[in-house]
N, C-alpha and C. Protein backbone atom coordinates (compact mmCIF):
# COMPACT_ATOMS: atom_id res chain seq x y z
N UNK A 1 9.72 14.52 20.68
CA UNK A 1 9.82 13.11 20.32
C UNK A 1 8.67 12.76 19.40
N UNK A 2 8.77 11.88 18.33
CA UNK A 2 7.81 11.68 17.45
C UNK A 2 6.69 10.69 18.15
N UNK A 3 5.53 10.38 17.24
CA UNK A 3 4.43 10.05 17.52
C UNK A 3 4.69 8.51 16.51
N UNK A 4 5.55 7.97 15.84
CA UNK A 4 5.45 7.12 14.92
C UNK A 4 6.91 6.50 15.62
N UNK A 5 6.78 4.80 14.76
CA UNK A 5 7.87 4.48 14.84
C UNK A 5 7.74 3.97 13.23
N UNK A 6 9.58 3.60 13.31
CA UNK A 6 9.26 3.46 11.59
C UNK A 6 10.14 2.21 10.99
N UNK A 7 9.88 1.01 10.66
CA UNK A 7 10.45 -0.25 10.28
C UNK A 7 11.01 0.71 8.37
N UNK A 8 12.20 0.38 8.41
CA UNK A 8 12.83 0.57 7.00
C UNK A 8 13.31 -0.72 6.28
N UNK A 9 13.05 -0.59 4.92
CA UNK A 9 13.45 -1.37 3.87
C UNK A 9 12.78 -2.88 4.81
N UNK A 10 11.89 -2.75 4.50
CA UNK A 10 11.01 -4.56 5.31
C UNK A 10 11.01 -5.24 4.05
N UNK A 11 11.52 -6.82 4.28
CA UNK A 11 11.32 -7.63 3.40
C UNK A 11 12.63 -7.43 2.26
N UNK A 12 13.83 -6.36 3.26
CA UNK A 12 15.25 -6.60 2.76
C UNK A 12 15.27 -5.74 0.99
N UNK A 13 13.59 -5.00 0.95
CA UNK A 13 13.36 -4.04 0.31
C UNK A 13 13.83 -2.51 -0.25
N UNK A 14 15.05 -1.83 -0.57
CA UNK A 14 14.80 -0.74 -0.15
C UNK A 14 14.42 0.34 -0.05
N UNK A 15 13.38 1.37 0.52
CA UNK A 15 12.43 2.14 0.52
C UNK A 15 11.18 1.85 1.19
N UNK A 16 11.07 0.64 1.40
CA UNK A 16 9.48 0.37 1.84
C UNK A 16 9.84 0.21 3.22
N UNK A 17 8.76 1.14 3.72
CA UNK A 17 8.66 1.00 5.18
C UNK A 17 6.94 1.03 6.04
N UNK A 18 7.11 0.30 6.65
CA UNK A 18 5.76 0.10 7.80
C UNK A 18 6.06 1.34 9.06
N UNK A 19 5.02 1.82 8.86
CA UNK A 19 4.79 3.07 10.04
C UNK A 19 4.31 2.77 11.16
N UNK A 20 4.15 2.75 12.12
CA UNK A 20 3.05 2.67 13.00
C UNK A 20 3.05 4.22 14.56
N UNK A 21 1.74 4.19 14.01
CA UNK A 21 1.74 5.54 14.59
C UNK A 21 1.42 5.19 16.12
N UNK A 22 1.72 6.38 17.25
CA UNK A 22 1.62 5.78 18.67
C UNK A 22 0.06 6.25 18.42
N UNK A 23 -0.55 5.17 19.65
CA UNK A 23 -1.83 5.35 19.65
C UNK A 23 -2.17 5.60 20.92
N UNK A 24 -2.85 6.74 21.69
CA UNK A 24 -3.36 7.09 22.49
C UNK A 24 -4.81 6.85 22.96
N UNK A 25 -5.01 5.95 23.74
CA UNK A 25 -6.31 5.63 24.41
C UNK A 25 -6.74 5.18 25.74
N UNK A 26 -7.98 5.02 25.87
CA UNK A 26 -9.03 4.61 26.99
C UNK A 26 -9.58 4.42 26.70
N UNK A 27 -11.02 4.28 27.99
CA UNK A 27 -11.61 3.83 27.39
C UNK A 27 -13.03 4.76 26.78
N UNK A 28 -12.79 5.65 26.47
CA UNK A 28 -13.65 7.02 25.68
C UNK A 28 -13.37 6.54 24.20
N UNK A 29 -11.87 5.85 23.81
CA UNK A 29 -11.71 5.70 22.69
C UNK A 29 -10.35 5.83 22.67
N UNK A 30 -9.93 6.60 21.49
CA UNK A 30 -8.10 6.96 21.12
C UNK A 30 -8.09 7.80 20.55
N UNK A 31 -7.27 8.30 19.95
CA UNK A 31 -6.80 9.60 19.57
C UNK A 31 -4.90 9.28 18.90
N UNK A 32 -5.15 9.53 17.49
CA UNK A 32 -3.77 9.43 16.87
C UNK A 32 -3.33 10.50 15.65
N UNK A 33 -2.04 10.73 15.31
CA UNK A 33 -1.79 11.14 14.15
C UNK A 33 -1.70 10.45 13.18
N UNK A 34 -2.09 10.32 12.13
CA UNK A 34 -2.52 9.50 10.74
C UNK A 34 -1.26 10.63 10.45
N UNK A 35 -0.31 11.89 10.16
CA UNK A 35 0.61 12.36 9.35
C UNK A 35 0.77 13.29 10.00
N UNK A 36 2.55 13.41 9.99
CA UNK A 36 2.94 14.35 10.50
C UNK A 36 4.21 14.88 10.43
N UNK A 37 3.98 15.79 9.40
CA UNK A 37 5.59 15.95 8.22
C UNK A 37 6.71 15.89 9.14
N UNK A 38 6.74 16.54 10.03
CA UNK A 38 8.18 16.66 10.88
C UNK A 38 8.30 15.27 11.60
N UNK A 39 7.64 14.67 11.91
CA UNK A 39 8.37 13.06 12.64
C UNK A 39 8.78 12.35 11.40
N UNK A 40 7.88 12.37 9.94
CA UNK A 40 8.60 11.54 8.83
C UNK A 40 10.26 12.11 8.38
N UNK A 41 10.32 13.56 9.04
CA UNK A 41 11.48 14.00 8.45
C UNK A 41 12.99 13.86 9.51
N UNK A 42 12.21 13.51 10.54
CA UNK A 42 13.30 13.19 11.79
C UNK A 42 13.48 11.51 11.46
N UNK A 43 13.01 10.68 10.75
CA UNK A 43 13.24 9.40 10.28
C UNK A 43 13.98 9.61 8.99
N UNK A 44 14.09 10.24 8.34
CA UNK A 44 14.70 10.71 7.11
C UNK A 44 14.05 10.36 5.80
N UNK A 45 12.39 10.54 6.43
CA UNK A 45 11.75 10.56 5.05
C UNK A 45 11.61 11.75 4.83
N UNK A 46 11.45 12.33 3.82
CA UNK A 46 11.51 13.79 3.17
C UNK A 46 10.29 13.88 2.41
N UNK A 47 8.99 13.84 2.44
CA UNK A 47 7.94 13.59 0.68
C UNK A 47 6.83 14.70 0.99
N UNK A 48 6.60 15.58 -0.14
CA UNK A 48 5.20 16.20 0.00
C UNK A 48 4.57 15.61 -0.90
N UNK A 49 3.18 15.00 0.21
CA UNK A 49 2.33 14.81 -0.61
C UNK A 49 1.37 15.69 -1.15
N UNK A 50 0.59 15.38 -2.18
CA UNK A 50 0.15 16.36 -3.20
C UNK A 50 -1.81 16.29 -3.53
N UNK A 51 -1.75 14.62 -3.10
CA UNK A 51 -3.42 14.32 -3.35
C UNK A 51 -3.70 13.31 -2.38
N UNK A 52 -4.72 13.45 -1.44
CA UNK A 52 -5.60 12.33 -0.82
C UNK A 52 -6.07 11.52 -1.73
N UNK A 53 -6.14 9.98 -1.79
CA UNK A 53 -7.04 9.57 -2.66
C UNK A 53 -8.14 8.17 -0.86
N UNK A 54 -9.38 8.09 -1.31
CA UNK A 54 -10.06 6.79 -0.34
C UNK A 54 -10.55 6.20 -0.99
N UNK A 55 -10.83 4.64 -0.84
CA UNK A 55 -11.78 3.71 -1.60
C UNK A 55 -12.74 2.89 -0.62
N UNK A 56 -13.16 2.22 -0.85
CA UNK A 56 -14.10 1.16 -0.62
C UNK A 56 -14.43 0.00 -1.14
N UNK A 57 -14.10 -0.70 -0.40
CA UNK A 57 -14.16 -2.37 -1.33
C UNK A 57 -14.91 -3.22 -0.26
N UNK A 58 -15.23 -4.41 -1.33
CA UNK A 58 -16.22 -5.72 -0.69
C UNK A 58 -15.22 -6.95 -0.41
N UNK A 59 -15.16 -7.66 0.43
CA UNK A 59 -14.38 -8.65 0.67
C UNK A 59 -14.49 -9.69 -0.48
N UNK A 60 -12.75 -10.06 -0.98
CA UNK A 60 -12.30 -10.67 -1.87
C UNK A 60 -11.95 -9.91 -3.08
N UNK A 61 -12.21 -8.74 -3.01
CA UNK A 61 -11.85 -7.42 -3.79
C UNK A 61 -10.40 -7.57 -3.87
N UNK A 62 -9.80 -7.71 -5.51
CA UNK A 62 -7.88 -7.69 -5.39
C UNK A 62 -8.12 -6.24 -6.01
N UNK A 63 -7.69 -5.30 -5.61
CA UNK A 63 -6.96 -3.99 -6.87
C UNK A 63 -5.95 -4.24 -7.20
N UNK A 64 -5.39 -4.38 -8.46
CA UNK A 64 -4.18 -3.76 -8.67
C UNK A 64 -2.94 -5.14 -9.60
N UNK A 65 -2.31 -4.81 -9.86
CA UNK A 65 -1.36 -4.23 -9.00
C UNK A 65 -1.02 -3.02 -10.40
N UNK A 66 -0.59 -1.76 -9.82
CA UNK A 66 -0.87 -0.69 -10.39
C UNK A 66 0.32 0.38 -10.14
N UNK A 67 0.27 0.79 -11.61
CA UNK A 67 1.45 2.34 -11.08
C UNK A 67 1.15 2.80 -12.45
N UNK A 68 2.10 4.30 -11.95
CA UNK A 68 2.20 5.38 -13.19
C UNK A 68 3.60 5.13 -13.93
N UNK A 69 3.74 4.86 -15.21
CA UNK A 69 4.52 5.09 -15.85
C UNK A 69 5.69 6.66 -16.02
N UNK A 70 4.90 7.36 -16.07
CA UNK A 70 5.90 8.56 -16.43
C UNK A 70 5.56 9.45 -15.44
N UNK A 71 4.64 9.39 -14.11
CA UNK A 71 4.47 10.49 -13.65
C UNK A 71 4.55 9.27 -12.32
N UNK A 72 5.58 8.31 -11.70
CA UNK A 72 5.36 7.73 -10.79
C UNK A 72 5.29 8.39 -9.31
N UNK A 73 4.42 7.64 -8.73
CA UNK A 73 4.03 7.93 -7.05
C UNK A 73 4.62 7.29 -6.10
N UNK A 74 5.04 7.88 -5.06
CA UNK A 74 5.25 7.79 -3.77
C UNK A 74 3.87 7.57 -3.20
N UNK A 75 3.72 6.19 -2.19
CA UNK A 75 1.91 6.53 -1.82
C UNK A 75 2.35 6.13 -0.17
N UNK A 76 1.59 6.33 0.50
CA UNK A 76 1.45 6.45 2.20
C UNK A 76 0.14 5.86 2.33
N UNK A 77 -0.01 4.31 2.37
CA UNK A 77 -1.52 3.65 2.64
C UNK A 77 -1.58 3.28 3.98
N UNK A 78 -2.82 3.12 3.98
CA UNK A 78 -3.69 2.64 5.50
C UNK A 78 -5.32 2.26 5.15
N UNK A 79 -5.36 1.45 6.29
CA UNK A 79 -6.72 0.77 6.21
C UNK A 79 -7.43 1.13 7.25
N UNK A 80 -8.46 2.07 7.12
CA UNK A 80 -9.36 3.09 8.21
C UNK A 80 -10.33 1.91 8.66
N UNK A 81 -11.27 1.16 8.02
CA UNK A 81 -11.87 0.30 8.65
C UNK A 81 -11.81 -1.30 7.75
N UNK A 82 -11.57 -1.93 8.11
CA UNK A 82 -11.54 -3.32 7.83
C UNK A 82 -10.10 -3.59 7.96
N UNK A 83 -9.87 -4.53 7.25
CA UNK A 83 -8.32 -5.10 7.12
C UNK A 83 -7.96 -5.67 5.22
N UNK A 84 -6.92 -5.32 4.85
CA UNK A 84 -6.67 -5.88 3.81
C UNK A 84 -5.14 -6.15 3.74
N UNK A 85 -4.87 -6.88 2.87
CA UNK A 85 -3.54 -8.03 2.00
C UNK A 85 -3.03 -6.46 1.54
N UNK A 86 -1.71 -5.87 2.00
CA UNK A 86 -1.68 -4.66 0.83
C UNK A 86 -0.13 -5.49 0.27
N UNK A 87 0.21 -4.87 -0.59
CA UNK A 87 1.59 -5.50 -1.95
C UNK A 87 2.32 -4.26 -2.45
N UNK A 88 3.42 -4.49 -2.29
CA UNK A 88 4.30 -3.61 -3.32
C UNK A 88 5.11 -4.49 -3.99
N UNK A 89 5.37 -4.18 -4.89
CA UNK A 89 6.45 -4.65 -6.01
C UNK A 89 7.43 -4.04 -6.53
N UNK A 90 8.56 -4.56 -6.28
CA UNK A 90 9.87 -3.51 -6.85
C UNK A 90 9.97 -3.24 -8.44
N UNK A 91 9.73 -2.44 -9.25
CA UNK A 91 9.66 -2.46 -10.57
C UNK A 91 11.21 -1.62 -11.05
N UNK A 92 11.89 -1.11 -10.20
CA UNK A 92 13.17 -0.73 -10.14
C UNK A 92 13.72 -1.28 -11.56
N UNK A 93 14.20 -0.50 -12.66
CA UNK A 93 14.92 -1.02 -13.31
C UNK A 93 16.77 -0.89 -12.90
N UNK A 94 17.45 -2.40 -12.76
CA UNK A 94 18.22 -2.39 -11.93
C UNK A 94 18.28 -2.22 -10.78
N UNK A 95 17.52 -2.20 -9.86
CA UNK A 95 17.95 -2.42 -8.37
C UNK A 95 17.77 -4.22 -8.36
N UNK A 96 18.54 -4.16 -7.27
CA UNK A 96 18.81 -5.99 -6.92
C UNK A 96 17.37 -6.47 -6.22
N UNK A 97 16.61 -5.51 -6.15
CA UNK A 97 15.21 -6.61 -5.40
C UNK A 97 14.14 -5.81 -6.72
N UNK A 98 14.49 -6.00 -7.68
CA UNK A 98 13.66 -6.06 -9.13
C UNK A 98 12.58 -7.13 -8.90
N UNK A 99 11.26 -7.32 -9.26
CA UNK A 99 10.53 -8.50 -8.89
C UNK A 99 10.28 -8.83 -7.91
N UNK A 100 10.72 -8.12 -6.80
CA UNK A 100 10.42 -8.83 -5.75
C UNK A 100 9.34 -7.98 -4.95
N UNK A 101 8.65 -8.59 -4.12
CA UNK A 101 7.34 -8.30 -3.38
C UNK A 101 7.84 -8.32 -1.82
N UNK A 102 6.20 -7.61 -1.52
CA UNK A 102 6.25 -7.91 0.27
C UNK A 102 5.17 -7.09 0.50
N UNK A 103 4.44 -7.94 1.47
CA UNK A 103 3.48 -7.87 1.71
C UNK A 103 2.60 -7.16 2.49
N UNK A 104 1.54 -6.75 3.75
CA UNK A 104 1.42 -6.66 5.06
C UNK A 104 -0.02 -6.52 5.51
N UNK A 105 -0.43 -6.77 6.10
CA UNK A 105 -1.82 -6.63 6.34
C UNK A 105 -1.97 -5.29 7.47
N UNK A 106 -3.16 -4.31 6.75
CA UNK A 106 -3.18 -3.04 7.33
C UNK A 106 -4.53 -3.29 7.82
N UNK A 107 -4.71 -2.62 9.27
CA UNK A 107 -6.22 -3.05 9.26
C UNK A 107 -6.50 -2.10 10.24
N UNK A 108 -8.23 -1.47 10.73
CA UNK A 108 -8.08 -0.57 11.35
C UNK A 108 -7.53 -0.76 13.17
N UNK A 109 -7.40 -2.18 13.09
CA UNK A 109 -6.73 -2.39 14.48
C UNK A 109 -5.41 -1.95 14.44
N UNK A 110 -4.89 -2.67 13.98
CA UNK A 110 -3.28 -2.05 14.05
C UNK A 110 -2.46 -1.27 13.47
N UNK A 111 -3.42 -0.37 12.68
CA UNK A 111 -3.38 1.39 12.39
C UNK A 111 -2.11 1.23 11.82
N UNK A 112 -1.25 0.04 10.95
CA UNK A 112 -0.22 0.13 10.22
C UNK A 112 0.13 0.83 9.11
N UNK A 113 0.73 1.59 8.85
CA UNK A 113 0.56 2.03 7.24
C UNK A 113 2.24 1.62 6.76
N UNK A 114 1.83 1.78 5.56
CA UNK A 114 2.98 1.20 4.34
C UNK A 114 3.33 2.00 3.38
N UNK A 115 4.38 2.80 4.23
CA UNK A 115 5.49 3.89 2.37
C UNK A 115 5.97 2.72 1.33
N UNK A 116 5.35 3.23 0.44
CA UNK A 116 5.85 2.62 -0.87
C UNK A 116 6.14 4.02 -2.02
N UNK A 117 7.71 3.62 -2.32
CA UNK A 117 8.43 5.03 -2.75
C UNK A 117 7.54 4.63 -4.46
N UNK A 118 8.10 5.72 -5.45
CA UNK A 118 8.11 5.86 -6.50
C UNK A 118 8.84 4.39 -7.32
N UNK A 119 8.57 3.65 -8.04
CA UNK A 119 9.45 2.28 -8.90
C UNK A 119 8.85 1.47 -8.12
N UNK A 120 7.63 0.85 -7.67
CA UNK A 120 6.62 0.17 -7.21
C UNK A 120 5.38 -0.08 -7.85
N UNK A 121 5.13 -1.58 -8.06
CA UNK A 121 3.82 -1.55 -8.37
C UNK A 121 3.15 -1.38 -6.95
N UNK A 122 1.59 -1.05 -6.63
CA UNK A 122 0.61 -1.82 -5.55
C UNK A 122 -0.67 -1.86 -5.60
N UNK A 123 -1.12 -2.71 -5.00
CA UNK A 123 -2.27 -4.15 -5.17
C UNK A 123 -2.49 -4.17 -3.65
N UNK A 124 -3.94 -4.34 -3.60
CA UNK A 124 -4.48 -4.73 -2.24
C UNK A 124 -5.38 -5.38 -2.41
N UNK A 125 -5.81 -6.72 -1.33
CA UNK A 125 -6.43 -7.74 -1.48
C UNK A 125 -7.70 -7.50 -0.33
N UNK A 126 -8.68 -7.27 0.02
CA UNK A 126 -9.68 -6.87 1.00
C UNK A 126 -9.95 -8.43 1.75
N UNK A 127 -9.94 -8.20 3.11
CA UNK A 127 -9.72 -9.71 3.89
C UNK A 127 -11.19 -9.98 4.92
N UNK A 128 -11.62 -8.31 4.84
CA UNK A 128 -12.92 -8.27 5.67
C UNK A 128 -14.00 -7.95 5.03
N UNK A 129 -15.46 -7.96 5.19
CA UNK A 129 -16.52 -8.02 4.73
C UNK A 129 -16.54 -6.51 4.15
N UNK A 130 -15.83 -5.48 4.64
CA UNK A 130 -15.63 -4.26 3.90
C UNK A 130 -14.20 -3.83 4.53
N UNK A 131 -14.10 -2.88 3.20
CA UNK A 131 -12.43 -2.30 3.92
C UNK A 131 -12.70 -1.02 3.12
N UNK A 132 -12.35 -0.20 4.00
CA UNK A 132 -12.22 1.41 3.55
C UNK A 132 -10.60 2.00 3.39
N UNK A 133 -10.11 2.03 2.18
CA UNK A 133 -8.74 2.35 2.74
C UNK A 133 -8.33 3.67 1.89
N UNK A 134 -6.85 4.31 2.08
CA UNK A 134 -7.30 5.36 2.09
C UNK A 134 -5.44 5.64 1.69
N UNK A 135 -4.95 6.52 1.52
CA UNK A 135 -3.82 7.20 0.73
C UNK A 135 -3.23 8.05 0.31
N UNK A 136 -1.90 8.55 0.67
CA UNK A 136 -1.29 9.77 0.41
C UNK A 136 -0.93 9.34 -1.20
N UNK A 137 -0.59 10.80 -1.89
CA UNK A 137 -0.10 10.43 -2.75
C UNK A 137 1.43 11.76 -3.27
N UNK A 138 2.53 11.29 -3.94
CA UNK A 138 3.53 12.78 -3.82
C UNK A 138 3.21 13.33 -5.57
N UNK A 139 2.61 12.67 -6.26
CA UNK A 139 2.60 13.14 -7.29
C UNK A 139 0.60 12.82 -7.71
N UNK A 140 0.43 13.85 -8.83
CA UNK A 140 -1.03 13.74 -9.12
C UNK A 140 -1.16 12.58 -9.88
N UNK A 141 -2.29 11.90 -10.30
CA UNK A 141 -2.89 10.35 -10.65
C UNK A 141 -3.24 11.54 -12.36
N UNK A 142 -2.54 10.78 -13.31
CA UNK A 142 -3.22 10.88 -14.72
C UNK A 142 -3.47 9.69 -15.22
N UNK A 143 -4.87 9.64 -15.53
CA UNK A 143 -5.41 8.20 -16.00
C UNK A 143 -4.72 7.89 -17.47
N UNK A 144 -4.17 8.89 -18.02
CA UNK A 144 -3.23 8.23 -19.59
C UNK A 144 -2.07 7.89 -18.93
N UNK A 145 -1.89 7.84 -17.90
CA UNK A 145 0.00 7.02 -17.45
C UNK A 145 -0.47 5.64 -16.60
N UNK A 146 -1.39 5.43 -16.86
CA UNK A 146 -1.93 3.86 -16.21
C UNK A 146 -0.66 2.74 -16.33
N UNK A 147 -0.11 2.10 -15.63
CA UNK A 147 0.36 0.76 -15.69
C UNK A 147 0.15 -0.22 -14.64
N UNK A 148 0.17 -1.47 -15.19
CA UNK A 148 0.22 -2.40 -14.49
C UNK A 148 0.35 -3.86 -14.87
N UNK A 149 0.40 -4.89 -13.45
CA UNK A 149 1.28 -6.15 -13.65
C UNK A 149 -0.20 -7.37 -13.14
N UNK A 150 0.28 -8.21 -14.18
CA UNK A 150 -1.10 -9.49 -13.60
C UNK A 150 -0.94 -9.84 -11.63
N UNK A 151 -1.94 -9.82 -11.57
CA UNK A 151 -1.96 -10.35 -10.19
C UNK A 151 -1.64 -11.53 -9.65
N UNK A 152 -1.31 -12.34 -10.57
CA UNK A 152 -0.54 -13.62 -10.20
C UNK A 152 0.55 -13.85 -11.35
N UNK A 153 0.92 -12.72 -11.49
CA UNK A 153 2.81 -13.18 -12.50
C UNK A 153 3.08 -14.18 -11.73
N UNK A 154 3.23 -15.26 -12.45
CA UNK A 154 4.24 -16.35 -11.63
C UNK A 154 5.30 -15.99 -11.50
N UNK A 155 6.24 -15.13 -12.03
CA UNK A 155 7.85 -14.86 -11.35
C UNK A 155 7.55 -14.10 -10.49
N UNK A 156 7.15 -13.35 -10.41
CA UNK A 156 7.28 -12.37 -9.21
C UNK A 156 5.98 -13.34 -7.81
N UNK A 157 5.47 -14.52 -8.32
CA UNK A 157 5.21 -15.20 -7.43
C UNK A 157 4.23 -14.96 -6.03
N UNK A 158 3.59 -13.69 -5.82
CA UNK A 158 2.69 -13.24 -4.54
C UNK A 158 1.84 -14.57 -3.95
N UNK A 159 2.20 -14.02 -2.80
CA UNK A 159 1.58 -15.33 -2.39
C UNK A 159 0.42 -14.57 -1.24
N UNK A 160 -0.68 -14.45 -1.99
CA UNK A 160 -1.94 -13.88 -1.49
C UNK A 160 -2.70 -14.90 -0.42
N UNK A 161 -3.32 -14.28 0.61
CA UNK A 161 -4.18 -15.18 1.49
C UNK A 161 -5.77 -15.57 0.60
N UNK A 162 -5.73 -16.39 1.63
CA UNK A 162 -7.62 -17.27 0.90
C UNK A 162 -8.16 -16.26 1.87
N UNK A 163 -9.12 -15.88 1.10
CA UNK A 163 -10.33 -15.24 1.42
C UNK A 163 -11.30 -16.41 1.63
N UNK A 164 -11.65 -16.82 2.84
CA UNK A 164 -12.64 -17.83 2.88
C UNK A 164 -14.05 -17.34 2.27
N UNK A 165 -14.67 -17.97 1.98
CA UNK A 165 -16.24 -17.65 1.58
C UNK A 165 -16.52 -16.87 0.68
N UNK A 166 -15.42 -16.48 -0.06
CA UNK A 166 -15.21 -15.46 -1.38
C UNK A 166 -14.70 -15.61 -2.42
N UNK A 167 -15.02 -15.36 -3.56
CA UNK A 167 -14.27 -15.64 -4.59
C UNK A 167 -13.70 -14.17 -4.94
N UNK A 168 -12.08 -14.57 -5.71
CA UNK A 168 -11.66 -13.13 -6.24
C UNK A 168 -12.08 -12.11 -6.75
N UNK A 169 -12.43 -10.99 -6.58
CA UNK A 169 -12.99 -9.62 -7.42
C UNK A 169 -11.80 -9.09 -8.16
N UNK A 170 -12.08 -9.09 -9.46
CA UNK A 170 -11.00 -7.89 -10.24
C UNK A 170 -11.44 -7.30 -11.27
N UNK A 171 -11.01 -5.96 -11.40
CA UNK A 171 -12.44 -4.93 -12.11
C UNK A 171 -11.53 -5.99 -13.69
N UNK A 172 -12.74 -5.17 -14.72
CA UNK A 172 -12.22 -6.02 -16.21
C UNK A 172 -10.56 -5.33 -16.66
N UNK A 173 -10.44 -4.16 -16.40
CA UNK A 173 -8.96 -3.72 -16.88
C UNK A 173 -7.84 -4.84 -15.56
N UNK A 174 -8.09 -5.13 -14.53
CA UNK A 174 -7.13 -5.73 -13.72
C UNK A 174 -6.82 -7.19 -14.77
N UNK A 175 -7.98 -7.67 -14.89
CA UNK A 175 -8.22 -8.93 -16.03
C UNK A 175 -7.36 -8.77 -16.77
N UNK A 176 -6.86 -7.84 -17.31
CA UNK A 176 -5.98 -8.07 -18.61
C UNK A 176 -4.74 -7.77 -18.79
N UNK A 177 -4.35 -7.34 -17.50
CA UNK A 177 -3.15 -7.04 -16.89
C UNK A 177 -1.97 -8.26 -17.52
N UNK A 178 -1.33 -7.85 -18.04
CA UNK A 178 0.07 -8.30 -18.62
C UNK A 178 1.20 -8.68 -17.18
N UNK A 179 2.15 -10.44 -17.61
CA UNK A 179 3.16 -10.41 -16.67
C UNK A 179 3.94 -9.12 -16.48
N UNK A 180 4.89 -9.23 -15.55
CA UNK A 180 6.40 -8.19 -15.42
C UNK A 180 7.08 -8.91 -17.20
């Protein structure tokens, strides 16, 4: 029996799914699987991933929202310590949820993670004083296939939380980020 359960197509999406892995504890601590090819494949996900990527951000930190053009990724995120706003965006040319978003907050309490297939932008918003987060990826990152979408396209509309006591962070390339 697997160690995960697995919410599909959330937010009436399809492909994006919230994981949540079973978590084993006391009070010594817990003990979980962060990945584990054969339970994703008894859900009927199928993906090898290919590169770890981790970051580190300061609260009010937005990344993104971000993808590869010609070499697109499948990514498997989670938030190891803090909590953050994470986003996908359907960039699907022709699928019926084109533009459309959804959201979820990953944090190291509730050890959620978020498949976001290949034809996705994603963007994460940092909600705690630090957030360490962290990522599968099925294809390698080439910095000449960079793309990405403004963080507040008004059509595609995100509706990001207030970071109290913070103002927005976005590196200077997020700045210049073009609508959908």
């Amino acid at each position: 029996m697997g160690q995960i359960t697995v919410e599909k197509n959330v937010g009436g999406i399809e492909g994006l799914c919230i994981i949540t892995p079973t978590v084993h504890g006391d009070e010594r601590g817990y003990f979980m699987e962060t990945y584990n090819e054969n339970d994703l494949k008894e859900q009927g996900i199928d993906i090898t991933f290919v590169q770890d990527n981790q970051s580190k951000s300061t609260k009010g930190v937005l990344r993104g929202l971000h993808f590869q053009v010609k070499h697109p990724q499948t990514k498997l995120v989670r938030t190891i310590r803090g909590s953050v706003f994470d986003v996908a965006v359907d960039i699907r040319e022709g699928s019926a949820t084109y533009g459309k978003w959804y959201g979820v907050e990953l944090s190291e309490e509730n050890k959620k993670q978020f498949l976001i297939p290949k034809g996705f932008a994603h963007g994460f918003l940092v909600l705690s004083d630090e957030a360490e987060f962290c990522y599968k990826c099925d294809e390698f990152y080439h910095p000449d296939d960079e793309g990405g979408i403004a963080w507040n396209d008004p059509r595609i509309g995100i509706e990001w939380p207030r970071v109290e006591g913070s103002e927005l962070l976005l590196s200077d390339k997020d700045k210049q980020l073009k609508n959908l």
